[in-house]
C-alpha atoms as a PDB file:
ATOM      1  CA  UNK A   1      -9.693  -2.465 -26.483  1.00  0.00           C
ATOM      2  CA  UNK A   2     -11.158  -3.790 -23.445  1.00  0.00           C
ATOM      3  CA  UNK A   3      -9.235  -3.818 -19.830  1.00  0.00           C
ATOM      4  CA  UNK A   4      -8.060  -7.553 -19.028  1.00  0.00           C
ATOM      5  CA  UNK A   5      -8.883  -9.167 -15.913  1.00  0.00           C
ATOM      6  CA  UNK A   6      -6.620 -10.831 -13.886  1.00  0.00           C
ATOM      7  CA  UNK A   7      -8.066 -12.420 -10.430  1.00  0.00           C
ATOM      8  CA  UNK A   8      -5.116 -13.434  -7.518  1.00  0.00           C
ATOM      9  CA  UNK A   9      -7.795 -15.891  -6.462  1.00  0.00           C
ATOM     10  CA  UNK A  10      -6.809 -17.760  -9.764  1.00  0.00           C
ATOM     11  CA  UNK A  11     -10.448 -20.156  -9.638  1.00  0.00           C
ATOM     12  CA  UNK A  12     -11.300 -21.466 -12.559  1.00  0.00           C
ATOM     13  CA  UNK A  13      -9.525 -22.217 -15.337  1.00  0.00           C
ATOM     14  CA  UNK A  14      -8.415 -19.486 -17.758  1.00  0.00           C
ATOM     15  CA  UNK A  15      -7.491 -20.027 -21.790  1.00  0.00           C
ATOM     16  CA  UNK A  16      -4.992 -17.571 -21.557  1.00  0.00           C
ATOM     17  CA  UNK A  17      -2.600 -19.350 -19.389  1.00  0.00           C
ATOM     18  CA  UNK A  18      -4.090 -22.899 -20.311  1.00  0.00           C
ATOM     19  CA  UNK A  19      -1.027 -24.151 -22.521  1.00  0.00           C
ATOM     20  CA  UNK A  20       1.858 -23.342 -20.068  1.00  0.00           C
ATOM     21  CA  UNK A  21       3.038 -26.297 -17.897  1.00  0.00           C
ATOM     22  CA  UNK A  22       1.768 -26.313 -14.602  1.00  0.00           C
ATOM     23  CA  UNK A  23       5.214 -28.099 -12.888  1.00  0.00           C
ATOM     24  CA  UNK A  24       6.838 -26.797 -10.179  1.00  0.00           C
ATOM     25  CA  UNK A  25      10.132 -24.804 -10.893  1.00  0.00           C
ATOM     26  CA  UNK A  26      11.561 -26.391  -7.997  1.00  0.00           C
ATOM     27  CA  UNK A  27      11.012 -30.162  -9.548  1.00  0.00           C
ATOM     28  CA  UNK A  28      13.192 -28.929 -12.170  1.00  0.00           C
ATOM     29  CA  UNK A  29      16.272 -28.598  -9.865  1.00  0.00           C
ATOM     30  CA  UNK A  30      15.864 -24.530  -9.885  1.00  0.00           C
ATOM     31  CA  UNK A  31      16.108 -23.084  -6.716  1.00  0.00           C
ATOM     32  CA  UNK A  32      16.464 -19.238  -5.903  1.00  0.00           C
ATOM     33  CA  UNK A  33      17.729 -17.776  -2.599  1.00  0.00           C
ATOM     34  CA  UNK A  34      15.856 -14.799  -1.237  1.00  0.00           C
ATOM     35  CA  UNK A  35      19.364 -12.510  -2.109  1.00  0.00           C
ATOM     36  CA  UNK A  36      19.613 -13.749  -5.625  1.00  0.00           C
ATOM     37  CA  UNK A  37      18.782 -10.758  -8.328  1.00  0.00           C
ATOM     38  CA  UNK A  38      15.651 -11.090  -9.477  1.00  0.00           C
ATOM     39  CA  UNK A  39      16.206  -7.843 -12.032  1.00  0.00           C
ATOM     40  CA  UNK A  40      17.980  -4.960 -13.188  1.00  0.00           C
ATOM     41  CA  UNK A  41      16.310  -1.567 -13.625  1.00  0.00           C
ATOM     42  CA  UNK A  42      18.252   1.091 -15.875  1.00  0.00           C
ATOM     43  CA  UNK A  43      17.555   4.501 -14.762  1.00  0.00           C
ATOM     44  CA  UNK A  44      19.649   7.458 -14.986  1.00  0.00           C
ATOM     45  CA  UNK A  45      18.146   8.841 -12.458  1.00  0.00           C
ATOM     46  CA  UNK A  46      18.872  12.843 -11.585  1.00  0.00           C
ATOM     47  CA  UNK A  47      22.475  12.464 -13.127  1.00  0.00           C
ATOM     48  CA  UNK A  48      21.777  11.647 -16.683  1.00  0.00           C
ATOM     49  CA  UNK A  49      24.490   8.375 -16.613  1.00  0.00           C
ATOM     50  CA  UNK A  50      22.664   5.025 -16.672  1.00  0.00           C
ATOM     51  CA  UNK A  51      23.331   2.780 -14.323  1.00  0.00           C
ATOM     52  CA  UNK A  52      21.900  -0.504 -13.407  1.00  0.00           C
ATOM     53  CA  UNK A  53      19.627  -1.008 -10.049  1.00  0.00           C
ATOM     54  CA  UNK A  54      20.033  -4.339  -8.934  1.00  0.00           C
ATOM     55  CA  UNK A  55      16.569  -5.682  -6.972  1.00  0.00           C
ATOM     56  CA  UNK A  56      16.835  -9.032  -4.840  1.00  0.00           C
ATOM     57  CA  UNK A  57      14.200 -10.991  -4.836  1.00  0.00           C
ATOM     58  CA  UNK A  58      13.807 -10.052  -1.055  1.00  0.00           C
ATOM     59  CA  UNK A  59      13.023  -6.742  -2.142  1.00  0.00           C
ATOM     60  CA  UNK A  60      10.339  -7.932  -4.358  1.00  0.00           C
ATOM     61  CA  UNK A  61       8.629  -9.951  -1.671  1.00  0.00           C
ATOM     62  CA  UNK A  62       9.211  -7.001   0.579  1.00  0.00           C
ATOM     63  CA  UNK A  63       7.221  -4.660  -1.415  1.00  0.00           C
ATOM     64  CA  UNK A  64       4.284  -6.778  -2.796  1.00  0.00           C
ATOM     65  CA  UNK A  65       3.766  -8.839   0.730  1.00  0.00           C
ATOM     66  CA  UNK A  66       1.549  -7.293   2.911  1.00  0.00           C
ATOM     67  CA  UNK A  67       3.748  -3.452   2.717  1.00  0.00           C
ATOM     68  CA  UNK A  68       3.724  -1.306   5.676  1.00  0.00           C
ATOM     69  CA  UNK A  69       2.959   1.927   3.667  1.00  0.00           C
ATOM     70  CA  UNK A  70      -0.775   0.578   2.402  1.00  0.00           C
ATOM     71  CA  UNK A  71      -3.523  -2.062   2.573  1.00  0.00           C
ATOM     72  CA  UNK A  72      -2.821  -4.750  -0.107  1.00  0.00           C
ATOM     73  CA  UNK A  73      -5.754  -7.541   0.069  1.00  0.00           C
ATOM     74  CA  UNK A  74      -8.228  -9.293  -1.602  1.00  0.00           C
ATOM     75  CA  UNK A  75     -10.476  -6.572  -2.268  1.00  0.00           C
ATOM     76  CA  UNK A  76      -7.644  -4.900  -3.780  1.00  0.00           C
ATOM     77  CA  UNK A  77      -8.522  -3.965  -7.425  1.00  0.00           C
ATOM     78  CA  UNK A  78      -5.210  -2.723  -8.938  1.00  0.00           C
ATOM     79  CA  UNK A  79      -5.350  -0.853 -12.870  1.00  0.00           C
ATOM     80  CA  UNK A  80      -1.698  -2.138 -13.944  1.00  0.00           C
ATOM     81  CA  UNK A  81      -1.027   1.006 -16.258  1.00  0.00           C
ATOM     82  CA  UNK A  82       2.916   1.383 -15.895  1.00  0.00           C
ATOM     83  CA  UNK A  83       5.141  -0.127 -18.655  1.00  0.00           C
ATOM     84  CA  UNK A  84       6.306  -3.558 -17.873  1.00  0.00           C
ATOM     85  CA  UNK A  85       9.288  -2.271 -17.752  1.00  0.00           C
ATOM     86  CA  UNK A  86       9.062   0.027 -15.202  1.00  0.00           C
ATOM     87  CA  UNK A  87       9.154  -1.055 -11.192  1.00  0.00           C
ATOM     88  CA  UNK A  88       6.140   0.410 -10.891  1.00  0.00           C
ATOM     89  CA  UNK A  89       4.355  -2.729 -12.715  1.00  0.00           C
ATOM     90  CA  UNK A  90       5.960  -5.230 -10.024  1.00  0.00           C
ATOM     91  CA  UNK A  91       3.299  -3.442  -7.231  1.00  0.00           C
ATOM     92  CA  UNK A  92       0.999  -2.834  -9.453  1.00  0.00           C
ATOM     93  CA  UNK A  93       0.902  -6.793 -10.882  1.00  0.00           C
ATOM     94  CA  UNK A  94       2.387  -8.979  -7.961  1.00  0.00           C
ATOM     95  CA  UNK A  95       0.841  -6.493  -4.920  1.00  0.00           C
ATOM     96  CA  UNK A  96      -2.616  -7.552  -6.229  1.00  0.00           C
ATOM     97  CA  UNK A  97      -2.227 -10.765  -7.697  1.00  0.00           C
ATOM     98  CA  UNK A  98      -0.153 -12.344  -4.797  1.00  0.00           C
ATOM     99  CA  UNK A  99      -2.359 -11.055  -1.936  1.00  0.00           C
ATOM    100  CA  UNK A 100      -5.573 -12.421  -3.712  1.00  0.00           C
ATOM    101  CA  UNK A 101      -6.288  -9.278  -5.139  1.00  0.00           C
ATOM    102  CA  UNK A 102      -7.726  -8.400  -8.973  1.00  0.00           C
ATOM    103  CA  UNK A 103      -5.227  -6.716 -11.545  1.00  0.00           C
ATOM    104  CA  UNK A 104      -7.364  -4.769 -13.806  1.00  0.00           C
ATOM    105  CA  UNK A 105      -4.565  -4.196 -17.005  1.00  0.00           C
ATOM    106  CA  UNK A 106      -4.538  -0.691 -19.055  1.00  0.00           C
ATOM    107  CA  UNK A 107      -6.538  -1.470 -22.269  1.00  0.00           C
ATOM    108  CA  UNK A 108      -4.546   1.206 -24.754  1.00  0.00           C
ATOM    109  CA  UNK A 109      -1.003   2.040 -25.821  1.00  0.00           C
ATOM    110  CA  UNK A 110      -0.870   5.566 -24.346  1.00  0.00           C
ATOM    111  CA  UNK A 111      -2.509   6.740 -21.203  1.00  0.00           C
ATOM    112  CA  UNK A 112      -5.810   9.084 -21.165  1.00  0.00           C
ATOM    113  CA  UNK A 113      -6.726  10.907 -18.276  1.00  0.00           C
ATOM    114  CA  UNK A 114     -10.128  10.771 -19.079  1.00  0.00           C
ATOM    115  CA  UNK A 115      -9.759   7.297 -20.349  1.00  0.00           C
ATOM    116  CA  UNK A 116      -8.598   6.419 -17.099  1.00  0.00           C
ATOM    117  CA  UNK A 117     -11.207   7.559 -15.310  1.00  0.00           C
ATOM    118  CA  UNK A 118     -13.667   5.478 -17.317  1.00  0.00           C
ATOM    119  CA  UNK A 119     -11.703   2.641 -16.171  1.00  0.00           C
ATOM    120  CA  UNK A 120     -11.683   2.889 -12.829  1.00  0.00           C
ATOM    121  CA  UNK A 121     -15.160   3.584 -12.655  1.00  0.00           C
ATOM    122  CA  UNK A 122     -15.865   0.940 -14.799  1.00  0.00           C
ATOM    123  CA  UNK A 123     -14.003  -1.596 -12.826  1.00  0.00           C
ATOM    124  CA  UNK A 124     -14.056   0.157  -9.757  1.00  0.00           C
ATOM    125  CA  UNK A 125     -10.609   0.294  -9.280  1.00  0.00           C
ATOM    126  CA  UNK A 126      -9.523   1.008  -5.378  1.00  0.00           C
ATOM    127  CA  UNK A 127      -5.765   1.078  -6.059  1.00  0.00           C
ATOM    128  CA  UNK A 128      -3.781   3.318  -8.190  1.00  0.00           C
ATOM    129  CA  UNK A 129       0.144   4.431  -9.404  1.00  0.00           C
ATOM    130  CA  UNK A 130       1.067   7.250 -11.430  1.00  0.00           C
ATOM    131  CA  UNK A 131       4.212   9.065 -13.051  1.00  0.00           C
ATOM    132  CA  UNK A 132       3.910  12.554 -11.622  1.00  0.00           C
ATOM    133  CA  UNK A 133       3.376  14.164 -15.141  1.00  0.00           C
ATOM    134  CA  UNK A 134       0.062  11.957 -15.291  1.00  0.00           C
ATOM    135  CA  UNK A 135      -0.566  12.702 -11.766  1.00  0.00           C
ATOM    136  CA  UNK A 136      -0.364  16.281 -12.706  1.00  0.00           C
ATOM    137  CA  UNK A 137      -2.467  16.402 -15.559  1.00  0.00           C
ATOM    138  CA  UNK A 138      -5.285  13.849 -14.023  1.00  0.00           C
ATOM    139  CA  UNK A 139      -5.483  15.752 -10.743  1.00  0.00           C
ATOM    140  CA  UNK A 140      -8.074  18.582 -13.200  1.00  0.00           C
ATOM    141  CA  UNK A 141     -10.828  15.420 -12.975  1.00  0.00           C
ATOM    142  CA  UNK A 142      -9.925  13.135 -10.456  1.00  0.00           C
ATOM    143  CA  UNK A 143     -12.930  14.417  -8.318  1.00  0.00           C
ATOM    144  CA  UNK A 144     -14.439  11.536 -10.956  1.00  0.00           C
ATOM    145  CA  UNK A 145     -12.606   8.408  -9.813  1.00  0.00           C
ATOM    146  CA  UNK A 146     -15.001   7.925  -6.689  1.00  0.00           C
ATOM    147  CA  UNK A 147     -13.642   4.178  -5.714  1.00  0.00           C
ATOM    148  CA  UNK A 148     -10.168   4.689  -5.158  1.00  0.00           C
ATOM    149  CA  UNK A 149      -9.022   4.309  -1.739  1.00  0.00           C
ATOM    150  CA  UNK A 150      -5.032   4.249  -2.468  1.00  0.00           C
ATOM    151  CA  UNK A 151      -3.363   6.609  -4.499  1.00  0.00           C
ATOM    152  CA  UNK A 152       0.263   6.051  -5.423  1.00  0.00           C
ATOM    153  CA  UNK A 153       2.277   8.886  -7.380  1.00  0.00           C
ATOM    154  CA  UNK A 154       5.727   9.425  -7.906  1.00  0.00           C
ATOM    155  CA  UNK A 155       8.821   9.295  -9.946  1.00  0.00           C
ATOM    156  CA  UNK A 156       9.515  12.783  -9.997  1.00  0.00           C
ATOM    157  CA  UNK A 157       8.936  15.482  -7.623  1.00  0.00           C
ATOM    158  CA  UNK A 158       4.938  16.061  -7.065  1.00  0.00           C
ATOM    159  CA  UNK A 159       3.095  19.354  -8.362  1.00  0.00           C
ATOM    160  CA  UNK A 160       2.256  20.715  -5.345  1.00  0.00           C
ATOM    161  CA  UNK A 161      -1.072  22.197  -6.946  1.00  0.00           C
ATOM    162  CA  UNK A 162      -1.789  18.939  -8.216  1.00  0.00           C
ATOM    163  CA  UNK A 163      -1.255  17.144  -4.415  1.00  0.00           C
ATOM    164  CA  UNK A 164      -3.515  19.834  -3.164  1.00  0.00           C
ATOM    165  CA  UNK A 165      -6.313  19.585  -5.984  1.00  0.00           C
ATOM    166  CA  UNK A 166      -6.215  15.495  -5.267  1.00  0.00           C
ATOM    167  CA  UNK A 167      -6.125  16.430  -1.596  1.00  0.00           C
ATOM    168  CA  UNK A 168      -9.204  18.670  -2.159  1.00  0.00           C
ATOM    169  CA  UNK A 169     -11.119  16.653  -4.585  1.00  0.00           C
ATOM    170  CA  UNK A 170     -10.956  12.949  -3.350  1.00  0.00           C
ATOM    171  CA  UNK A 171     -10.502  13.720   0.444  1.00  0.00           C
ATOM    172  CA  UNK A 172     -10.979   9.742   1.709  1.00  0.00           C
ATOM    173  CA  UNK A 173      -8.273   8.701  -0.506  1.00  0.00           C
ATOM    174  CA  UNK A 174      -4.562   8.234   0.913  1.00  0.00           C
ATOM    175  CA  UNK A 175      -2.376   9.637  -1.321  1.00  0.00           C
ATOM    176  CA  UNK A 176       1.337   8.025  -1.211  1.00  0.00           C
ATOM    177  CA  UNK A 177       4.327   9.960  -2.928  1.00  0.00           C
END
């Protein structure tokens, strides 16, 4: 399939969000306080037990509103590739869409390193997050995604090899473990 489009600018009107009601929450007597949970990640993390990671809605704004670790803008052009169930799909969604930024959304089930290449060339994508496994195996042709300017990996401890291959191959690109 083709990559979906999403624009933080929101003009025009768009079919695919045309039926929803347009009233404010807040009308409807719902009102949210910046400490209330906005969601629960599972993760087992490096023990193996699940447990539940509980994210405020402060932390939300805190990491998609202008973040002191990189440049989220309008000429952001995000590819949202991470499950929707990961926290890696809050940046990659809200940090583009709410600082009038363009989401750019992963056209196929499973993730293609070459694939993924075409697509940010295609839509010149300029921001980027990946698991370190994909990190790892995309770092061989990176040298072929020529308009990213932010690199996000992580997840897992980084292949140094990989890190330096990025490093070596895409040298005006900050890379952010």
């Amino acid at each position: 399939g083709e990559p979906i489009i999403l624009d933080g600018v929101c003009t025009g009107d768009n079919e695919i969000f045309a039926h929803y009601s347009v009233a404010n929450v807040y009308d409807q007597g719902v009102h949210s306080k910046s400490d209330n949970l906005a969601y629960v990640m599972y993760t087992s993390g490096s023990t193996g037990q699940p447990k539940g990671v509980l994210t405020p809605h402060k932390g939300v704004v805190r990491l998609v509103i202008k973040p002191n670790f990189m440049e989220l803008n309008s000429d952001t052009i995000f590819l949202q590739s991470a499950n929707v169930s990961f926290d890696a799909a809050t940046l990659e969604i809200w940090g583009s869409l709410l600082n009038g930024g363009c989401c750019v959304l992963y056209p196929d089930k499973q993730l293609d390193p070459i694939r993924l290449n075409q697509i940010i060339n295609q839509h010149k994508i300029n921001t980027l997050w990946l698991t370190s496994g994909l990190f790892t195996e995309w770092s061989v042709q990176c040298q072929e995604a020529s308009s990213l300017k932010w690199l996000l990996a992580g997840g897992d401890v980084l292949n140094v090899e990989a890190v330096k291959q990025v490093q070596t191959q895409l040298p005006n690109v900050a890379l952010i473990n």
